[in-house]
PDB file of N, CA and C in Angstrom:
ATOM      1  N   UNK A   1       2.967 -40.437  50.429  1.00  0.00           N
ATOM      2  CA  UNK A   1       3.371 -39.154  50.935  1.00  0.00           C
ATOM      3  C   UNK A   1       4.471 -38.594  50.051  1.00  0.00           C
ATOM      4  N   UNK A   2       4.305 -37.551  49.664  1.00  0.00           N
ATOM      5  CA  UNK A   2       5.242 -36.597  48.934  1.00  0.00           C
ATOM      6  C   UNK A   2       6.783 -36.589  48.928  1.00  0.00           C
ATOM      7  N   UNK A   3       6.729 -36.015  50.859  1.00  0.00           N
ATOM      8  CA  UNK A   3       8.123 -36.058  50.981  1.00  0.00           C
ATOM      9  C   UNK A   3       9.342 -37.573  51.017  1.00  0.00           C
ATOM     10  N   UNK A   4       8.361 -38.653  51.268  1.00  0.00           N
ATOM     11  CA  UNK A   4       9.175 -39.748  51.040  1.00  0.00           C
ATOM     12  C   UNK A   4       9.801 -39.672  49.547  1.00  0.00           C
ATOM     13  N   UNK A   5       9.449 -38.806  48.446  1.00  0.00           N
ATOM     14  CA  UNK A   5       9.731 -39.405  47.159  1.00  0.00           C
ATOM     15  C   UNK A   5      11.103 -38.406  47.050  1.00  0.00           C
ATOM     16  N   UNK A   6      11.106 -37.239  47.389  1.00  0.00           N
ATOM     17  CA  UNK A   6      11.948 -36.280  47.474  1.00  0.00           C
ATOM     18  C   UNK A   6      13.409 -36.428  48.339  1.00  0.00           C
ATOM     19  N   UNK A   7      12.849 -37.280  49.470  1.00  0.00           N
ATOM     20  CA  UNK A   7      14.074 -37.105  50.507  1.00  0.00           C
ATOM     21  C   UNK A   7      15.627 -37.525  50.245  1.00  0.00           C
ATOM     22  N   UNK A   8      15.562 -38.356  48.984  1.00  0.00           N
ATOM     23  CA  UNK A   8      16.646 -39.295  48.245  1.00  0.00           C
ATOM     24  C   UNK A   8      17.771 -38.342  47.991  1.00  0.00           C
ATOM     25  N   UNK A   9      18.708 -36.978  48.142  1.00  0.00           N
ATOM     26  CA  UNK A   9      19.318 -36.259  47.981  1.00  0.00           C
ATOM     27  C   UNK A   9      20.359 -36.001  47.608  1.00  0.00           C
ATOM     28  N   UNK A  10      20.734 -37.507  47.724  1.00  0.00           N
ATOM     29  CA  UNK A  10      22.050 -37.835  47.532  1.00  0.00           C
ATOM     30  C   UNK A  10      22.151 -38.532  45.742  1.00  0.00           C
ATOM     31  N   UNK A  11      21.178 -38.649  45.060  1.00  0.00           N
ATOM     32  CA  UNK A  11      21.068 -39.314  43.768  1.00  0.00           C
ATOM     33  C   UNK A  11      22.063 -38.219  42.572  1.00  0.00           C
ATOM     34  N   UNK A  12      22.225 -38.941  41.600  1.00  0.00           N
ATOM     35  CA  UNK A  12      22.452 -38.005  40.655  1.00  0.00           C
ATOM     36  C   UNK A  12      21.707 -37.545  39.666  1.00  0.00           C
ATOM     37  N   UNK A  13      22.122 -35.887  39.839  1.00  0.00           N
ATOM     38  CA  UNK A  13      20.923 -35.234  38.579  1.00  0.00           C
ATOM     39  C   UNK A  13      21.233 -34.257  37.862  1.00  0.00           C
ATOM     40  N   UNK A  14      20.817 -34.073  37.072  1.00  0.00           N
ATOM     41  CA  UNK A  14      21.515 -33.296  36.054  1.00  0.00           C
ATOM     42  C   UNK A  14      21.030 -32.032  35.732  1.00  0.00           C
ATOM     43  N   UNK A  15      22.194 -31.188  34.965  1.00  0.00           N
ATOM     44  CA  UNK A  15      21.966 -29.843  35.582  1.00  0.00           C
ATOM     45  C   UNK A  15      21.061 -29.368  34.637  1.00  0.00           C
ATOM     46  N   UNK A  16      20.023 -28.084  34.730  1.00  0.00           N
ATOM     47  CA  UNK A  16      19.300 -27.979  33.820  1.00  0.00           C
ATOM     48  C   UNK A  16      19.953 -27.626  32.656  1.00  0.00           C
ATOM     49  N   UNK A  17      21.277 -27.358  32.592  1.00  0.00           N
ATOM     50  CA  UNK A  17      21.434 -26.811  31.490  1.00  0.00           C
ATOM     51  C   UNK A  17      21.454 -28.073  29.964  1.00  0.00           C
ATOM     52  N   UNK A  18      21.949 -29.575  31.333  1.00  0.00           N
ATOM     53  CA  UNK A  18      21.854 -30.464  30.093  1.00  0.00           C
ATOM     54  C   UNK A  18      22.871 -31.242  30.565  1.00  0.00           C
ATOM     55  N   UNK A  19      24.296 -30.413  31.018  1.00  0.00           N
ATOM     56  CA  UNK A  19      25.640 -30.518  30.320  1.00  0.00           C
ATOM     57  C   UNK A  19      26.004 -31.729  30.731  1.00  0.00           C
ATOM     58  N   UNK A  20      26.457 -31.751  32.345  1.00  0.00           N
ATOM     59  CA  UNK A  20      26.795 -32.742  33.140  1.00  0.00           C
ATOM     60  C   UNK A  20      26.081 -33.143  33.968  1.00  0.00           C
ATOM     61  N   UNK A  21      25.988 -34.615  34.452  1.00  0.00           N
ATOM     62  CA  UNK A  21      25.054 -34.653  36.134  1.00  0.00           C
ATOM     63  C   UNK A  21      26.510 -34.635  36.628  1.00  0.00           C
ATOM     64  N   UNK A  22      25.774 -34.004  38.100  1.00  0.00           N
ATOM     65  CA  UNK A  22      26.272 -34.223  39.491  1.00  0.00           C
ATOM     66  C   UNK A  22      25.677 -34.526  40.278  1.00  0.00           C
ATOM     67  N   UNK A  23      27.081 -34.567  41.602  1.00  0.00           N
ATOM     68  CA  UNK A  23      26.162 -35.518  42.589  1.00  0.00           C
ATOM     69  C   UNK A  23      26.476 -34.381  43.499  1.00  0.00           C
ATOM     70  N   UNK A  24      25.153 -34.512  43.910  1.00  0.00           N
ATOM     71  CA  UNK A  24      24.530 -33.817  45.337  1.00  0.00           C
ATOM     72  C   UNK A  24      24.956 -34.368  46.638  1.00  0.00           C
ATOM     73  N   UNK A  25      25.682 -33.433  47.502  1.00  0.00           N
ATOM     74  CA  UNK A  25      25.852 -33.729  48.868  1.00  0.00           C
ATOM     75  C   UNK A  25      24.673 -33.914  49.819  1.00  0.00           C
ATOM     76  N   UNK A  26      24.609 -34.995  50.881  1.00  0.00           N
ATOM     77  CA  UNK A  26      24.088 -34.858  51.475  1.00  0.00           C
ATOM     78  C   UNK A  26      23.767 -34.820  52.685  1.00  0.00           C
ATOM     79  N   UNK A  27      24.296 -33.008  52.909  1.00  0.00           N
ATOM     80  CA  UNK A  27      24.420 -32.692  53.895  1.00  0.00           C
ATOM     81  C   UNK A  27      23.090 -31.983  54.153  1.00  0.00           C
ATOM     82  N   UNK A  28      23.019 -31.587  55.465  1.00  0.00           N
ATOM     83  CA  UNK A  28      21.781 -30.262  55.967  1.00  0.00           C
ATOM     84  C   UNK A  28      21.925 -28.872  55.006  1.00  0.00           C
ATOM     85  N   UNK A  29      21.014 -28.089  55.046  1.00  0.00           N
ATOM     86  CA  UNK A  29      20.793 -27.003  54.394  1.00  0.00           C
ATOM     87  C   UNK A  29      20.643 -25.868  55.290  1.00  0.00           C
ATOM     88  N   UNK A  30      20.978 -24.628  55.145  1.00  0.00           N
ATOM     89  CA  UNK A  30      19.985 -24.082  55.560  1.00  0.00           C
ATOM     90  C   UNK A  30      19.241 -23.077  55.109  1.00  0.00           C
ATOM     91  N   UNK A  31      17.692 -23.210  55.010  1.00  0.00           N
ATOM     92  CA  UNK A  31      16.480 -22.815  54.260  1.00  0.00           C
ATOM     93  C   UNK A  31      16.216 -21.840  54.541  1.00  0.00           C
ATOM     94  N   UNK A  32      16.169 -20.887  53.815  1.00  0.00           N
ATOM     95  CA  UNK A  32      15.660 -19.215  54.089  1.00  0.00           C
ATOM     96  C   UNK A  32      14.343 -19.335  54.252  1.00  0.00           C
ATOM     97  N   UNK A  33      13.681 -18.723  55.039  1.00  0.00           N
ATOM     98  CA  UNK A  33      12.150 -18.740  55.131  1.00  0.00           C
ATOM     99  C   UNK A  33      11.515 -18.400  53.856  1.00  0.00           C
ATOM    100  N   UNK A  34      11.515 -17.927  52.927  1.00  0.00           N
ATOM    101  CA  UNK A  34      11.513 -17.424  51.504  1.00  0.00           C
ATOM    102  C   UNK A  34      11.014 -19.680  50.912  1.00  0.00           C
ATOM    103  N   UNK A  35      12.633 -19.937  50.934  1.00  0.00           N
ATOM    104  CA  UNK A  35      12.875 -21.577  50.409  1.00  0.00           C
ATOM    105  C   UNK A  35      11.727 -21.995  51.304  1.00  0.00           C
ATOM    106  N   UNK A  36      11.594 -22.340  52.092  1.00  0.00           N
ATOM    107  CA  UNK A  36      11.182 -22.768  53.270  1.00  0.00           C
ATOM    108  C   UNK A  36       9.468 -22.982  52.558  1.00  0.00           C
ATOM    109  N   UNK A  37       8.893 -21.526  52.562  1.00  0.00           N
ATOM    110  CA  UNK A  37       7.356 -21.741  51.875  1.00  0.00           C
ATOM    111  C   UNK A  37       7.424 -22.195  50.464  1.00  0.00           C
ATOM    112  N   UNK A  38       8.331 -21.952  49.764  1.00  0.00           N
ATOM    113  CA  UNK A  38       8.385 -22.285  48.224  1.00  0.00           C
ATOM    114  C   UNK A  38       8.170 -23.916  48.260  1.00  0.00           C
ATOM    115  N   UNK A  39       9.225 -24.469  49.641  1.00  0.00           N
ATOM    116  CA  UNK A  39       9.376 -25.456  49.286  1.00  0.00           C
ATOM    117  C   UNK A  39       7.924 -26.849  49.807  1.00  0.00           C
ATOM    118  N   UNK A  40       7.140 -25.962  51.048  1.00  0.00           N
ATOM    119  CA  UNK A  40       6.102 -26.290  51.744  1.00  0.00           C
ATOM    120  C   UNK A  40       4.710 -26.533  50.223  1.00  0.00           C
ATOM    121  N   UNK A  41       5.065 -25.227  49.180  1.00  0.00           N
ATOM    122  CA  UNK A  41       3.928 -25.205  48.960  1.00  0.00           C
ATOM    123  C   UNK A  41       3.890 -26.453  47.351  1.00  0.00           C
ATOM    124  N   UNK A  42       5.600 -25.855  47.351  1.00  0.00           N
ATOM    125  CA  UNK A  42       5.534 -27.660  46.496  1.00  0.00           C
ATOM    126  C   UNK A  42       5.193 -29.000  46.734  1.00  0.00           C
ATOM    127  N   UNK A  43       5.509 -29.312  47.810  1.00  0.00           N
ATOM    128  CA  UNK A  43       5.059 -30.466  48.850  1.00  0.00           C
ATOM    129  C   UNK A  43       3.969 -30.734  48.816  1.00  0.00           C
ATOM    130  N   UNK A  44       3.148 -29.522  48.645  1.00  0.00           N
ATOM    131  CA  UNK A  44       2.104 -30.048  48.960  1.00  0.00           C
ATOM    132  C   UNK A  44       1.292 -30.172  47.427  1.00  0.00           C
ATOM    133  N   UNK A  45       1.570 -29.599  46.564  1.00  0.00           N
ATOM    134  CA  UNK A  45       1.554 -29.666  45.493  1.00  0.00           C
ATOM    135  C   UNK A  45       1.293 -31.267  44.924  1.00  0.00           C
ATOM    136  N   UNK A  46       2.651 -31.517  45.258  1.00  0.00           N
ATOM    137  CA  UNK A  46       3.425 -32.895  44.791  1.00  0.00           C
ATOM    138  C   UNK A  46       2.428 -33.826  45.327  1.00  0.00           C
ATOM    139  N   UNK A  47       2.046 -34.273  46.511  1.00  0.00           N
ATOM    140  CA  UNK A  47       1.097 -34.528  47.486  1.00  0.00           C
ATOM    141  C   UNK A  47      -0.160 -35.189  46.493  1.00  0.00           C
ATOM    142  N   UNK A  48      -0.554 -33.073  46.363  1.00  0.00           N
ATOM    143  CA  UNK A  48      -2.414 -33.313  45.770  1.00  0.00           C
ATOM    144  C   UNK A  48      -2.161 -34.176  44.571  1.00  0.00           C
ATOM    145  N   UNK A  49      -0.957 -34.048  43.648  1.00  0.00           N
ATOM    146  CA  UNK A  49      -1.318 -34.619  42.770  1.00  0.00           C
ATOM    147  C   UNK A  49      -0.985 -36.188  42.659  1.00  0.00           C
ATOM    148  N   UNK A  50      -0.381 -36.438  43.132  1.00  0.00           N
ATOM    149  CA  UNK A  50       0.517 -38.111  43.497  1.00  0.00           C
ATOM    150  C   UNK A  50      -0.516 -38.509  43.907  1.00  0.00           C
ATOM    151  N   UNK A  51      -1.238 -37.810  44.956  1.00  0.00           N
ATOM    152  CA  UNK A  51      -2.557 -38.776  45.290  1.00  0.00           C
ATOM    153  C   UNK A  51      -3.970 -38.916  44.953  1.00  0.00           C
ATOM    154  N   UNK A  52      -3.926 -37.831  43.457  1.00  0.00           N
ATOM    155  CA  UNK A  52      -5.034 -38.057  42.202  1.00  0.00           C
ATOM    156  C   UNK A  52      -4.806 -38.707  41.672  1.00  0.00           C
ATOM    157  N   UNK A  53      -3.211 -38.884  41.415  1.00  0.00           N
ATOM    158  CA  UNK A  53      -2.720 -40.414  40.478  1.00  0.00           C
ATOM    159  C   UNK A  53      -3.148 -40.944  40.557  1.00  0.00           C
ATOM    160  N   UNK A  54      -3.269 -41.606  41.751  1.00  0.00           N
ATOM    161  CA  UNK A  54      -3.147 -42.752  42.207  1.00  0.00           C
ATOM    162  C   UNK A  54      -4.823 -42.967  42.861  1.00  0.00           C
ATOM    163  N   UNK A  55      -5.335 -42.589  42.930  1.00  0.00           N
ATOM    164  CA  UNK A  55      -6.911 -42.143  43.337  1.00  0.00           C
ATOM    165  C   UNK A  55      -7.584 -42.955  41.989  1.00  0.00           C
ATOM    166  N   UNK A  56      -7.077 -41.852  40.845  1.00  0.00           N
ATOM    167  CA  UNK A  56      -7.698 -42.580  39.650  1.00  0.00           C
ATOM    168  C   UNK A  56      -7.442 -43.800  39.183  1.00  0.00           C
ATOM    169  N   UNK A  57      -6.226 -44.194  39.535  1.00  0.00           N
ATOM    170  CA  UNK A  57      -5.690 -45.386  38.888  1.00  0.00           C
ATOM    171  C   UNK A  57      -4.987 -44.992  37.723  1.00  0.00           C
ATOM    172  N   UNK A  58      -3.691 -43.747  37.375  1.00  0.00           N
ATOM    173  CA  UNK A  58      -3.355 -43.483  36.238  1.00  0.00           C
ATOM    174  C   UNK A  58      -2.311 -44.725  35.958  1.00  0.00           C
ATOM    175  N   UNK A  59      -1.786 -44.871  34.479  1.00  0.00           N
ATOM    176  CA  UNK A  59      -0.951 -45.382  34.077  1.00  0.00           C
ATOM    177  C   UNK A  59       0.482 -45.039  34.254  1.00  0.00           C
ATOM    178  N   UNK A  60       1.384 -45.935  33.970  1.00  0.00           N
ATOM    179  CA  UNK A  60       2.935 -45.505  34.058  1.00  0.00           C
ATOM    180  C   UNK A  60       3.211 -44.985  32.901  1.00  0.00           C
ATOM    181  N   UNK A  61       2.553 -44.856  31.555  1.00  0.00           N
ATOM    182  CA  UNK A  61       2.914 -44.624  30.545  1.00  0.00           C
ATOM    183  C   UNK A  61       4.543 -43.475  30.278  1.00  0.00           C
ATOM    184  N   UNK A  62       5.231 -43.392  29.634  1.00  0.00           N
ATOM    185  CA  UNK A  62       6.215 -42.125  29.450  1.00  0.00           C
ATOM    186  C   UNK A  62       5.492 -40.885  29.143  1.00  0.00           C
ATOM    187  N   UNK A  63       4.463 -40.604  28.793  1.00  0.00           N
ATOM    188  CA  UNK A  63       3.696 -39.896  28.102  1.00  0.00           C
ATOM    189  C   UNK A  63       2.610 -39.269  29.028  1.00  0.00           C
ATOM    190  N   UNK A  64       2.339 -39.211  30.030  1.00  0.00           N
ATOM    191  CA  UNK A  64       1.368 -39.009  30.996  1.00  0.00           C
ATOM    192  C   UNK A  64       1.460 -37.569  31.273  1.00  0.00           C
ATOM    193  N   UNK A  65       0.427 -36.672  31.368  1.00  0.00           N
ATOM    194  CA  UNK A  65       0.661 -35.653  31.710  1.00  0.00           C
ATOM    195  C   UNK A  65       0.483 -35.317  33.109  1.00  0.00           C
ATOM    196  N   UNK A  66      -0.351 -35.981  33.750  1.00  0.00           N
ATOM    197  CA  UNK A  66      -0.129 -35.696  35.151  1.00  0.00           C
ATOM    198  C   UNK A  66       1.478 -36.125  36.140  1.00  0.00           C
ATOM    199  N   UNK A  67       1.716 -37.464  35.393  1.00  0.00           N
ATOM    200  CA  UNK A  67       3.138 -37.960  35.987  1.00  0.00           C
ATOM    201  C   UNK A  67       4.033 -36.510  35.013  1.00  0.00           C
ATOM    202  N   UNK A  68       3.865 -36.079  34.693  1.00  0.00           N
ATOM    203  CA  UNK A  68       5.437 -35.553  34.329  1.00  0.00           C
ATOM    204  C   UNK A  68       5.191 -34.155  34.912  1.00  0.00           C
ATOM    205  N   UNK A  69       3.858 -33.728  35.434  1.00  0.00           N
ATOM    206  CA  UNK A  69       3.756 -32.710  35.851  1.00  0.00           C
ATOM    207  C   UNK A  69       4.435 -32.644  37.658  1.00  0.00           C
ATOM    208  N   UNK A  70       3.958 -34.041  38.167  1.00  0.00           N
ATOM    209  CA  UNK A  70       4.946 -34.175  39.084  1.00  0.00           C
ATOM    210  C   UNK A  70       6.515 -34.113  39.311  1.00  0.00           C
ATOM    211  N   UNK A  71       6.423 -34.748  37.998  1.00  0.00           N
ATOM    212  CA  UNK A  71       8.703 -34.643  37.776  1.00  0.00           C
ATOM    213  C   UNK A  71       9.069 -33.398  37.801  1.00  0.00           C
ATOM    214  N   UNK A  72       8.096 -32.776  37.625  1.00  0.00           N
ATOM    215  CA  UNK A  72       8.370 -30.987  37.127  1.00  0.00           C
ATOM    216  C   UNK A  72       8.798 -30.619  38.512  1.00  0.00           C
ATOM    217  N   UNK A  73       7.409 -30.647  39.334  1.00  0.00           N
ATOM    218  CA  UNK A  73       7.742 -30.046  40.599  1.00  0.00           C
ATOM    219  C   UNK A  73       8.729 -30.214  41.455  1.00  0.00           C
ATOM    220  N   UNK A  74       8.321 -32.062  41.315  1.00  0.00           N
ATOM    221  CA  UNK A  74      10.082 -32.068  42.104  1.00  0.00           C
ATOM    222  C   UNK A  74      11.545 -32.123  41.700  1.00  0.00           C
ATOM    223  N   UNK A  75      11.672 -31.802  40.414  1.00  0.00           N
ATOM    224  CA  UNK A  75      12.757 -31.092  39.951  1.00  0.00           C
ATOM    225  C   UNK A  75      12.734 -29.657  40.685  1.00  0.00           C
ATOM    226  N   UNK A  76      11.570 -28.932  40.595  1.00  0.00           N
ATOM    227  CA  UNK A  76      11.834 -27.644  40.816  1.00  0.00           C
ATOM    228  C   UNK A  76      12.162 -27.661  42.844  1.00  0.00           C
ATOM    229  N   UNK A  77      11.929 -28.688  43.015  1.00  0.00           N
ATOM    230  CA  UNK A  77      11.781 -28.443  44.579  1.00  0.00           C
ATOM    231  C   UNK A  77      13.073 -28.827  45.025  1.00  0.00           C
ATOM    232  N   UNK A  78      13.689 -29.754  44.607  1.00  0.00           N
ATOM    233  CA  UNK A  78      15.164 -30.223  44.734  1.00  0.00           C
ATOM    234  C   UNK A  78      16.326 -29.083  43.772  1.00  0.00           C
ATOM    235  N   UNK A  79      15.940 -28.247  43.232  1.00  0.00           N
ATOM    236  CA  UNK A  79      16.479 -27.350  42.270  1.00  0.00           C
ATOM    237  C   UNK A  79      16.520 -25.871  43.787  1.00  0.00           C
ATOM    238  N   UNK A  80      15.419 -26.081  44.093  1.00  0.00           N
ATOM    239  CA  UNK A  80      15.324 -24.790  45.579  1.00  0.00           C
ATOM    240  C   UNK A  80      15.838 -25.621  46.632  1.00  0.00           C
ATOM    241  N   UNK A  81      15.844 -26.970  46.786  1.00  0.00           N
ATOM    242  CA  UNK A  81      16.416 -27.178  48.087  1.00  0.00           C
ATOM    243  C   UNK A  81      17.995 -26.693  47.822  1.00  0.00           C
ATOM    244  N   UNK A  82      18.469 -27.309  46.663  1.00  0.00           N
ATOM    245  CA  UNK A  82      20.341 -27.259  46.339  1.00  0.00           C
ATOM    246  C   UNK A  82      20.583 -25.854  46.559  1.00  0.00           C
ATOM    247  N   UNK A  83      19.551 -25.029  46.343  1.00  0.00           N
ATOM    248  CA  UNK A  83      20.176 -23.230  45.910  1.00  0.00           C
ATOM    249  C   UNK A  83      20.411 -22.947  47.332  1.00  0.00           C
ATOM    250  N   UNK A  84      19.906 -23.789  48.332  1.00  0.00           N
ATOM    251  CA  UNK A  84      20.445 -23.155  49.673  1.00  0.00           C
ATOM    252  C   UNK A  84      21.572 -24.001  50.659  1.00  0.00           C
ATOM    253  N   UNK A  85      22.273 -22.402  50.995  1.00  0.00           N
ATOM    254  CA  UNK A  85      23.645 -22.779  51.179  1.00  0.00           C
ATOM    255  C   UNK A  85      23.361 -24.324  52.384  1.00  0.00           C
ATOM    256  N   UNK A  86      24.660 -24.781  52.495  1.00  0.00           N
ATOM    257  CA  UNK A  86      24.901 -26.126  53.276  1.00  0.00           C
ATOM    258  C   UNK A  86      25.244 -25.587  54.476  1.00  0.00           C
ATOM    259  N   UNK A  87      24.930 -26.303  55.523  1.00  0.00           N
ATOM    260  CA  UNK A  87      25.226 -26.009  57.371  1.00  0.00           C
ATOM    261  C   UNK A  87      27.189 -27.031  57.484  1.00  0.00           C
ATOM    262  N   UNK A  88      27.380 -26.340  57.897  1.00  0.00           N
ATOM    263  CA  UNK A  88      28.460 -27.166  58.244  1.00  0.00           C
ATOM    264  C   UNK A  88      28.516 -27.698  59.435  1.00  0.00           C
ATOM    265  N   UNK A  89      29.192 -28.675  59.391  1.00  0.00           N
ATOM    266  CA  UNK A  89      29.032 -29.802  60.253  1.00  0.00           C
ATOM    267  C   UNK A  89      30.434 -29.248  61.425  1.00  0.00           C
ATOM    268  N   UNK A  90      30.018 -30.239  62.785  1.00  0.00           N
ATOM    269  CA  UNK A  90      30.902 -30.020  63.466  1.00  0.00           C
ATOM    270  C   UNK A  90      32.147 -30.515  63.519  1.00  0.00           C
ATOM    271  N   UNK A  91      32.405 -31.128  62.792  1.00  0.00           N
ATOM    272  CA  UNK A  91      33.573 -31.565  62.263  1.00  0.00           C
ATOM    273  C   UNK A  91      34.119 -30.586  61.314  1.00  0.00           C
ATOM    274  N   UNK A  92      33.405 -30.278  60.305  1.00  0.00           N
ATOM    275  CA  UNK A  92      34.631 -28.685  59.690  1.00  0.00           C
ATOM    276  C   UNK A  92      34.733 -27.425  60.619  1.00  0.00           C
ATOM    277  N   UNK A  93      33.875 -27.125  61.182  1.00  0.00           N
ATOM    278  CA  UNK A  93      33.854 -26.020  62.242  1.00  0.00           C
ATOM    279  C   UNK A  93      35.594 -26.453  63.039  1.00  0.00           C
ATOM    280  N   UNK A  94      35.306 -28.101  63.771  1.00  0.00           N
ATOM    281  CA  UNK A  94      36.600 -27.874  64.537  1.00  0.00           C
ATOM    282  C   UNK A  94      37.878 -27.673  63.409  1.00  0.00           C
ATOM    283  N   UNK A  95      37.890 -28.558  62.261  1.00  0.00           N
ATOM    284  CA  UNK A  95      39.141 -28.154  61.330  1.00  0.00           C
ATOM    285  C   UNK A  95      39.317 -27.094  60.517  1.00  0.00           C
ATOM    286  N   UNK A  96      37.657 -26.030  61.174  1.00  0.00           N
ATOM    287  CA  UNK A  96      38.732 -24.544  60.607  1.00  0.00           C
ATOM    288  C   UNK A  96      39.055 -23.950  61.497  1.00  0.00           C
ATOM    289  N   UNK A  97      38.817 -24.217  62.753  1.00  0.00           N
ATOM    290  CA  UNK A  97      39.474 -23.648  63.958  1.00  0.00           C
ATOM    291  C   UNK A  97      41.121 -24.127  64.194  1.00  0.00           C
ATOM    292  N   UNK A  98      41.074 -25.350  63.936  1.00  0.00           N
ATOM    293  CA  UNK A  98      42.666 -26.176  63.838  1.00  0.00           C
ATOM    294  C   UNK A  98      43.339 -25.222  63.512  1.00  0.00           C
ATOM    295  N   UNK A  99      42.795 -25.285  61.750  1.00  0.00           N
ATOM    296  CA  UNK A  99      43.517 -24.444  60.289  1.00  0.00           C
ATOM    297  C   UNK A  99      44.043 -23.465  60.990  1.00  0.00           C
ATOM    298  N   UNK A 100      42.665 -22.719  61.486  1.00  0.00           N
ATOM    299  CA  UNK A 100      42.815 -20.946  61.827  1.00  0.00           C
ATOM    300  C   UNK A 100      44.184 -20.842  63.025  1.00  0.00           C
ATOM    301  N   UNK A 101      44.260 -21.931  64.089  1.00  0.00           N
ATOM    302  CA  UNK A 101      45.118 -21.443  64.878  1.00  0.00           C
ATOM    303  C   UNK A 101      46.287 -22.238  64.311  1.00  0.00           C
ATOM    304  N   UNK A 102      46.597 -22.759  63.728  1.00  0.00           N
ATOM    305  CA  UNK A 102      48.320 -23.181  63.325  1.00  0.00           C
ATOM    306  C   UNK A 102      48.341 -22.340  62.033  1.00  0.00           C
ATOM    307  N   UNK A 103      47.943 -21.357  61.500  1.00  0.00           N
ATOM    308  CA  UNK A 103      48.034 -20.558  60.837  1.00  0.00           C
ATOM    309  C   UNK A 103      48.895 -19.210  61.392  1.00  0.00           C
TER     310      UNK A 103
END
């Protein structure tokens, strides 16, 4: 299954530009309906093809074009999950209420 390979969020990865990795929080998101199908239709994407891989019996080779066509996607799918903003937790909610009233 797809989303088991994706769910890891917390790993480090690096930015497209090259420069530095970072590490990804891993907190909740929340997904604009927009993200939401982008990210459904990668899934499923990721899915058809992980399980032609593996259907055929492909190799691990570095060189594979179907495996790297997968890395693609889920780069691009973890690239749309990060672009959406983070939910805050109930724990900062109460310490900006703290903040806000001894302010």
């Amino acid at each position: 299954m797809a989303a088991s390979m994706t769910t890891d969020f917390s790993m480090r990865v690096s930015t497209q530009a090259g420069s530095n990795a970072c590490v990804r929080s891993n907190r909740l998101r929340r997904i604009t309906p927009q993200a939401g199908h982008a990210l459904e239709i990668l899934g499923h994407a990721i899915e058809y093809l992980t399980d032609e891989y593996v259907h055929q019996g492909g190799d691990m080779s570095p060189r594979n074009g179907p495996l790297e066509a997968v890395q693609l996607l889920m780069a691009r799918n973890r690239e749309i999950y990060y672009a959406c903003p983070e939910v805050a937790t109930v724990g900062d909610r109460v310490r900006a209420m703290l903040h806000f009233r001894a302010a």
